[in-house]
N, C-alpha and C. Protein backbone atom coordinates (compact mmCIF):
# COMPACT_ATOMS: atom_id res chain seq x y z
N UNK A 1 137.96 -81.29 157.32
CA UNK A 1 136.55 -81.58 157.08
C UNK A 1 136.12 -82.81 157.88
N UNK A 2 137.16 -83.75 157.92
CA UNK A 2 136.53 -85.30 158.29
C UNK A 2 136.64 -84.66 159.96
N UNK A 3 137.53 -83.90 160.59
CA UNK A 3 137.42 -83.49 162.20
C UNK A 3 136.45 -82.86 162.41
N UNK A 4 135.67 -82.28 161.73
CA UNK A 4 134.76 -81.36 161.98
C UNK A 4 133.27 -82.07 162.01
N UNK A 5 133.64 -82.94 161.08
CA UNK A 5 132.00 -84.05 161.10
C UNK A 5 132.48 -84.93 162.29
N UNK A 6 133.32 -85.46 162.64
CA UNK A 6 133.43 -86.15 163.70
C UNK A 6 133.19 -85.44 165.38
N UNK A 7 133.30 -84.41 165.25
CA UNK A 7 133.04 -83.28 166.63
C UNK A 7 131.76 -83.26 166.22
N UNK A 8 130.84 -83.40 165.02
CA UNK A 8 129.62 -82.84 165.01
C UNK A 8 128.77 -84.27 165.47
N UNK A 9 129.42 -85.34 165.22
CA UNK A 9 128.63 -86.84 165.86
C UNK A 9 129.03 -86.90 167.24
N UNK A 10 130.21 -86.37 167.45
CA UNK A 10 130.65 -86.65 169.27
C UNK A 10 128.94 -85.38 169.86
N UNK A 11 129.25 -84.24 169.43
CA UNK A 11 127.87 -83.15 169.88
C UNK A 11 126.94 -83.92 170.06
N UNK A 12 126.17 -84.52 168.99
CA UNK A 12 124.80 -85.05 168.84
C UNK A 12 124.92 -86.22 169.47
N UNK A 13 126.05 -87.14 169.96
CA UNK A 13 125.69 -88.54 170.78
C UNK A 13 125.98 -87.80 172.22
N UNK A 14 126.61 -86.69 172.57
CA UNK A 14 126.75 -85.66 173.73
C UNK A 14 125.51 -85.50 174.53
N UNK A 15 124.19 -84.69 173.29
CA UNK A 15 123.53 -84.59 173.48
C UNK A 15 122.12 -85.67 173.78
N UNK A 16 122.40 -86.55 173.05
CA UNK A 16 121.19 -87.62 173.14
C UNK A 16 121.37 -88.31 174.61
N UNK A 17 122.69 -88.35 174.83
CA UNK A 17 123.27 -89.27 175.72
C UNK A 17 122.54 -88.25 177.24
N UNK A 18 123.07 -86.85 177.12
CA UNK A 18 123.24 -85.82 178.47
C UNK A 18 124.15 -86.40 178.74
N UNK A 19 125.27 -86.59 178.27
CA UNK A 19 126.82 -86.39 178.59
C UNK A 19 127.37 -84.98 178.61
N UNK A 20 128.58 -84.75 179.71
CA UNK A 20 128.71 -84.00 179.88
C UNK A 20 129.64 -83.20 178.50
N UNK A 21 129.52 -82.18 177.55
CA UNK A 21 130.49 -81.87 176.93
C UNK A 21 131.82 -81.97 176.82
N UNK A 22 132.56 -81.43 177.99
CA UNK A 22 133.45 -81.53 178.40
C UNK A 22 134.34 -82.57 178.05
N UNK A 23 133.42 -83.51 178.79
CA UNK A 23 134.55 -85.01 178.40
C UNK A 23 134.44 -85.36 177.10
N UNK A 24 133.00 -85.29 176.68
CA UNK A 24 133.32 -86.39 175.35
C UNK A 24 133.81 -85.56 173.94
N UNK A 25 133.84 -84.02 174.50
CA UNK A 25 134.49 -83.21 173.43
C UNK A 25 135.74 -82.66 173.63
N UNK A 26 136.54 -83.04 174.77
CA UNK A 26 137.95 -82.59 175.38
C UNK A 26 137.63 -81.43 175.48
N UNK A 27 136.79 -80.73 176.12
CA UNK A 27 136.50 -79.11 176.40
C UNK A 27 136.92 -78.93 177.52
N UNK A 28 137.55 -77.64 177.87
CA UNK A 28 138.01 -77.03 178.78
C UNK A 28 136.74 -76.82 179.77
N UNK A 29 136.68 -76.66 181.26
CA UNK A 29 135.42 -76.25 181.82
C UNK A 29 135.69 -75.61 182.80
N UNK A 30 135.33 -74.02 183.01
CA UNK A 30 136.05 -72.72 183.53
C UNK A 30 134.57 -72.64 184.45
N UNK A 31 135.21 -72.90 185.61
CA UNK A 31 133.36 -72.61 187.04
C UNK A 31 134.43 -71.37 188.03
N UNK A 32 133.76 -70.29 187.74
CA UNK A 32 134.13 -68.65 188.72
C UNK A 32 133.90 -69.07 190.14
N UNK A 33 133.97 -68.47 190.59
CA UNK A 33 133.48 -67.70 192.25
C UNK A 33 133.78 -66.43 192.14
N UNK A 34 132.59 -65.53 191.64
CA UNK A 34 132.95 -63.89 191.54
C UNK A 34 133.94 -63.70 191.01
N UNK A 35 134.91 -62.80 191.31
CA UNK A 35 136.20 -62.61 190.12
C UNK A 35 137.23 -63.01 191.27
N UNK A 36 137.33 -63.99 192.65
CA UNK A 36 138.55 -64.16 193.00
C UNK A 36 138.77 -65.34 193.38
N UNK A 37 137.94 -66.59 192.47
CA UNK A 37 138.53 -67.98 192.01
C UNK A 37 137.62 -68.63 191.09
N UNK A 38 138.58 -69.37 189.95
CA UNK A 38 138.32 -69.62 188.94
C UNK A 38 139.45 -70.97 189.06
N UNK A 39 138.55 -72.05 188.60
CA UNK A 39 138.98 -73.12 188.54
C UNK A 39 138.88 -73.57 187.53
N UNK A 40 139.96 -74.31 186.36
CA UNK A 40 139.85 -75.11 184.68
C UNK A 40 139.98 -76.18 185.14
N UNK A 41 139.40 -76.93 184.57
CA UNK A 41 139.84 -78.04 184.15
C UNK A 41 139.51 -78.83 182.93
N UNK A 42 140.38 -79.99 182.66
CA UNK A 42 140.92 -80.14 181.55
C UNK A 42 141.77 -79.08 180.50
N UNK A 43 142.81 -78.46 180.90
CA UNK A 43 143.41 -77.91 180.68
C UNK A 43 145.20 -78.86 180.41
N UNK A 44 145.71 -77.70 179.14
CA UNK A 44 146.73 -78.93 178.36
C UNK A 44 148.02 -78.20 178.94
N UNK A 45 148.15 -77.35 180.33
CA UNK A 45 149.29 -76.68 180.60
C UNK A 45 148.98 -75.39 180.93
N UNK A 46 150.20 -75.15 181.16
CA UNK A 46 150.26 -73.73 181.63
C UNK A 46 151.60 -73.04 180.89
N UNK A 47 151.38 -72.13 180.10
CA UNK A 47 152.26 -71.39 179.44
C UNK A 47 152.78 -70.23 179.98
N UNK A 48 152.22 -69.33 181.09
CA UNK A 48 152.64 -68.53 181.49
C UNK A 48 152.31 -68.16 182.79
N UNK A 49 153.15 -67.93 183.61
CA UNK A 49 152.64 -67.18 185.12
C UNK A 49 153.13 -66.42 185.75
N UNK A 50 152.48 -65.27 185.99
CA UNK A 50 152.96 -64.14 186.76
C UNK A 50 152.07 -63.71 187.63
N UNK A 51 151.80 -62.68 188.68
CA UNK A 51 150.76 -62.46 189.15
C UNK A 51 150.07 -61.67 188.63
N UNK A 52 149.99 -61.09 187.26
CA UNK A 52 149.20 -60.09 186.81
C UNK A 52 148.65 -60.92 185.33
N UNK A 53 148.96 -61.88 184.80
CA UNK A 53 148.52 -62.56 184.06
C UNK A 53 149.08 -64.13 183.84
N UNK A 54 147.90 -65.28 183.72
CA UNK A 54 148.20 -66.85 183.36
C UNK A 54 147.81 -66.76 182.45
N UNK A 55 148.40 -67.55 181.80
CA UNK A 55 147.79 -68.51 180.05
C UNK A 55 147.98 -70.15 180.36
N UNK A 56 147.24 -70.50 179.73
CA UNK A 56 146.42 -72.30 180.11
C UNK A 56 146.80 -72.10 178.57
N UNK A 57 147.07 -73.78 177.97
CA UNK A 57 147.01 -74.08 176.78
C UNK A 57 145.74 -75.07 176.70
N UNK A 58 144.81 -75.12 175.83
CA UNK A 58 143.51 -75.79 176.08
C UNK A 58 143.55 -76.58 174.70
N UNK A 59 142.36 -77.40 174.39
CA UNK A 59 141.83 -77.63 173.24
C UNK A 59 141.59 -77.07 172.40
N UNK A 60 140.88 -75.80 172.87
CA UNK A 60 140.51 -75.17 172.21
C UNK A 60 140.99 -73.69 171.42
N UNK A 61 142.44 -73.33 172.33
CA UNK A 61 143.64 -72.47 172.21
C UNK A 61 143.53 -72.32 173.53
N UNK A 62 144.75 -70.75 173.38
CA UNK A 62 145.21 -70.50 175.01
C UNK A 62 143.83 -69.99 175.64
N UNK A 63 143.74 -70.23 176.61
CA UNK A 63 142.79 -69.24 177.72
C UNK A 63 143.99 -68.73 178.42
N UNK A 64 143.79 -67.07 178.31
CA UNK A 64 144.17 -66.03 179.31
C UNK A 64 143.29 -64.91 180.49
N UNK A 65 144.06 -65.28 181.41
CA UNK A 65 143.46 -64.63 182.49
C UNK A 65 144.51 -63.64 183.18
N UNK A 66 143.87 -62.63 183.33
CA UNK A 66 144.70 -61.30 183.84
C UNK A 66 143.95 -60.84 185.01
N UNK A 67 144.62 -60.03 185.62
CA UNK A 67 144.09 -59.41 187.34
C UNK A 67 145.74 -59.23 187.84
N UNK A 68 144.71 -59.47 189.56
CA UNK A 68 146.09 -58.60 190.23
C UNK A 68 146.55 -59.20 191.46
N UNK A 69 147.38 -59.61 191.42
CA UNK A 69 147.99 -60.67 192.91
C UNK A 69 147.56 -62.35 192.51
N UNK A 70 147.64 -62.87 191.35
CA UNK A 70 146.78 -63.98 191.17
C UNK A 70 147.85 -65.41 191.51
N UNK A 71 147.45 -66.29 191.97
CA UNK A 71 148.38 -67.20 192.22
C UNK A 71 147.76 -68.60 191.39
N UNK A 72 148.50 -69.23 191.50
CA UNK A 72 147.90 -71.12 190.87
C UNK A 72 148.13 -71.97 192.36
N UNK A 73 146.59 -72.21 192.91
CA UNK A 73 146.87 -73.28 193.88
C UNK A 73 146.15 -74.60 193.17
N UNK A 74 146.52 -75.44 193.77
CA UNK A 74 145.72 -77.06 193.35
C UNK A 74 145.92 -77.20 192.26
N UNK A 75 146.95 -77.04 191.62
CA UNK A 75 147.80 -77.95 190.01
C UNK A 75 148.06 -79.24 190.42
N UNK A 76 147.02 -80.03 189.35
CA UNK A 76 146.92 -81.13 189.14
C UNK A 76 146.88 -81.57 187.34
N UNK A 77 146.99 -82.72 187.38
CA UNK A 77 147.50 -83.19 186.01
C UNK A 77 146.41 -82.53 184.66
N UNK A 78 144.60 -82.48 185.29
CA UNK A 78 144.13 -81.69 184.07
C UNK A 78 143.59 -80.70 184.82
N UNK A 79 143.29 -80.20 186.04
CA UNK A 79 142.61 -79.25 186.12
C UNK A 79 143.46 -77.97 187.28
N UNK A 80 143.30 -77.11 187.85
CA UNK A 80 143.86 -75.78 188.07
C UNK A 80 143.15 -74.65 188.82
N UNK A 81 143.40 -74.31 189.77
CA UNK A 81 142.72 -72.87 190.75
C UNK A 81 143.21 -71.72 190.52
N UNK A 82 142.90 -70.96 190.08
CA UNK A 82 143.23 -69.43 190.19
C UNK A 82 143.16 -68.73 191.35
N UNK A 83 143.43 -68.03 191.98
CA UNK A 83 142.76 -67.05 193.20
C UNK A 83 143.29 -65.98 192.64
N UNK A 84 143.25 -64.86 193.43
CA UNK A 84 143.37 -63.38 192.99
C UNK A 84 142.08 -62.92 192.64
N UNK A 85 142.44 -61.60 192.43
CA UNK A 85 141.39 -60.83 191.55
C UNK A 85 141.44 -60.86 190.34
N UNK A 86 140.33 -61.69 189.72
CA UNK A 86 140.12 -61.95 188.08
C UNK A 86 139.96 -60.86 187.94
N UNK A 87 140.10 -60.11 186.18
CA UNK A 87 139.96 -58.92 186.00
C UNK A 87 139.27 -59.26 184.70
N UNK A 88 139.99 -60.29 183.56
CA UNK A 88 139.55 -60.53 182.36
C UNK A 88 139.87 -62.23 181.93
N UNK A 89 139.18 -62.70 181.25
CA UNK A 89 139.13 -63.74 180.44
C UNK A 89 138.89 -64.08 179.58
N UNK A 90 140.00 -64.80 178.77
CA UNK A 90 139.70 -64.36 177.37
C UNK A 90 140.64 -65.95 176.43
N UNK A 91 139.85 -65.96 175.29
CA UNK A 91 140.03 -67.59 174.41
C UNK A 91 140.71 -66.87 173.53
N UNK A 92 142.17 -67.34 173.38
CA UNK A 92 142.71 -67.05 172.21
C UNK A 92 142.91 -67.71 170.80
């Protein structure tokens, strides 16, 4: 209860402020290019990789992404590139 009122004052000083969500709520922030790059960041890891599906561990749970030939370029400490062909995305 007390985390949930405290995310609800981080929102509303978010908003008064025009701060970006992201930061002041540890949110993940997923920007496409069509379905063949997708870049996270603030992201808490990477749990899985193959070329037909990644999983990111986030704040908010896993984000999974599936397609076909997909690689991870530009891993850096919070954020991450996808290439390939995105197919699906999805918050677990």
């Amino acid at each position: 209860m007390r985390k949930r009122k405290l995310d609800e004052v981080k929102t509303t000083v978010s908003e008064m402020l025009e701060l970006p969500k992201e930061i002041t709520l540890n949110l993940p922030k997923i920007s496409m290019i069509g379905n063949i790059q997708m870049l996270v960041e603030n992201h808490k890891g990477i749990i899985e990789y193959t070329p037909q599906r990644i999983r990111l561990n986030s704040t908010i749970g896993v984000i999974r992404v599936q397609g076909v030939n997909m690689n991870l370029k530009n891993i850096a400490v919070d954020d991450i590139m996808i290439t390939g062909e995105i197919k699906l995305v999805e918050f677990l």
